[in-house]
Protein backbone atom coordinates (compact mmCIF):
# COMPACT_ATOMS: atom_id res chain seq x y z
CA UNK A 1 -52.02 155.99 99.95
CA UNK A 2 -51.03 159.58 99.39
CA UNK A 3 -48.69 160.72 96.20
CA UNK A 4 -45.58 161.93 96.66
CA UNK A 5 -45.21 165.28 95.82
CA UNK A 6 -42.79 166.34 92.69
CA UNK A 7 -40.08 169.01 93.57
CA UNK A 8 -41.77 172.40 92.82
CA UNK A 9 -40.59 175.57 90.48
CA UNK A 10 -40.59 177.70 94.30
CA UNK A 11 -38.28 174.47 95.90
CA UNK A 12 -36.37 174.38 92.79
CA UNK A 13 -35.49 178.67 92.55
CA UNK A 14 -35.19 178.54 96.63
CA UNK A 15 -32.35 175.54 95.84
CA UNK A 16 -30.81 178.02 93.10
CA UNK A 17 -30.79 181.00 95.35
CA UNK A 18 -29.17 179.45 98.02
CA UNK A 19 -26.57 177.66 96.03
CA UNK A 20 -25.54 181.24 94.45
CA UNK A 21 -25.70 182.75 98.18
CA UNK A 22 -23.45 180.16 99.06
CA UNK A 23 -21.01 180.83 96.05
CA UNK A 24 -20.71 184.41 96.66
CA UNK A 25 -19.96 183.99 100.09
CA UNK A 26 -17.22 181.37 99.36
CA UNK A 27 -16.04 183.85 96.66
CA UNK A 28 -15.73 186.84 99.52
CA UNK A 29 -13.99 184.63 101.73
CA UNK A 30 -11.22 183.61 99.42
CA UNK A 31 -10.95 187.83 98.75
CA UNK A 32 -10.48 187.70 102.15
CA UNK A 33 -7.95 185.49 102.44
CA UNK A 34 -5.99 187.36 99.93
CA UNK A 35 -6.67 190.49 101.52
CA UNK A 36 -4.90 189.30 103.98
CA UNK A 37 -2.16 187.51 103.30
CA UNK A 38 -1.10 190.57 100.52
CA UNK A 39 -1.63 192.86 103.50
CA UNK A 40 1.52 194.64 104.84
CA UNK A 41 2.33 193.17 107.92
CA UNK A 42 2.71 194.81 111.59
CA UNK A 43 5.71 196.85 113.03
CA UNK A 44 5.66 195.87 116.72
CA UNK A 45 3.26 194.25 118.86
CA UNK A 46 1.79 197.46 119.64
CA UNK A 47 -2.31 197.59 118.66
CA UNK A 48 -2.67 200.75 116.06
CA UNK A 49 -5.30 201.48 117.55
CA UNK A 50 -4.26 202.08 120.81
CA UNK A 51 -0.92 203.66 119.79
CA UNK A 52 0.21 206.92 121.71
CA UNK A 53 -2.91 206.75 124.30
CA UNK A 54 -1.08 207.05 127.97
CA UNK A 55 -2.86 205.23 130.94
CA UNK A 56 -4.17 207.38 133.75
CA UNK A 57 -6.54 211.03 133.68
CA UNK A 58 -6.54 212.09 130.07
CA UNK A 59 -7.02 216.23 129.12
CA UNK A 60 -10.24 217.63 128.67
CA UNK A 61 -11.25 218.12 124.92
CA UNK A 62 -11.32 221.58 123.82
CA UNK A 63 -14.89 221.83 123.58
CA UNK A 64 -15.21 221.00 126.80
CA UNK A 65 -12.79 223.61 128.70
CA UNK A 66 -14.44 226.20 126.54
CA UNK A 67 -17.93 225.67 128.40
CA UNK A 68 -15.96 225.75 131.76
CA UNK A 69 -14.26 229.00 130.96
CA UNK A 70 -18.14 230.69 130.20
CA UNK A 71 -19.34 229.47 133.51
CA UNK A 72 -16.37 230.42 135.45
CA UNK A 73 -16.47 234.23 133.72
């Protein structure tokens, strides 16, 4: 009949480790939650991100109407 093998010091660190991993990742979710929930609200509905971009053909970026200038001279 074979033994049954004890728990060893590698299974018993690997258990440690991923207890703490799972600690410190309950601990940044809870800053997360307060993050956002102290977090100023939005003004609007409008995305920050995409606030003052206009739909259609947008300018040419300086650096860009510089290079055409060159060629053109």
């Amino acid at each position: 009949m074979p033994k049954t093998s004890r728990p060893t010091s590698n299974k018993r660190a690997r258990e440690k480790a991923q207890a703490e991993r799972k600690k410190e990742k309950e601990q940044r979710r809870a800053e997360a939650r307060e993050r956002k929930a102290n977090a100023p609200a939005r003004s609007g509905d409008e995305d920050p991100d995409l606030a003052g971009m206009v739909a259609g053909p947008q300018p040419k970026p300086d650096w860009l109407e510089d290079i055409d200038e060159e060629t053109e001279s």
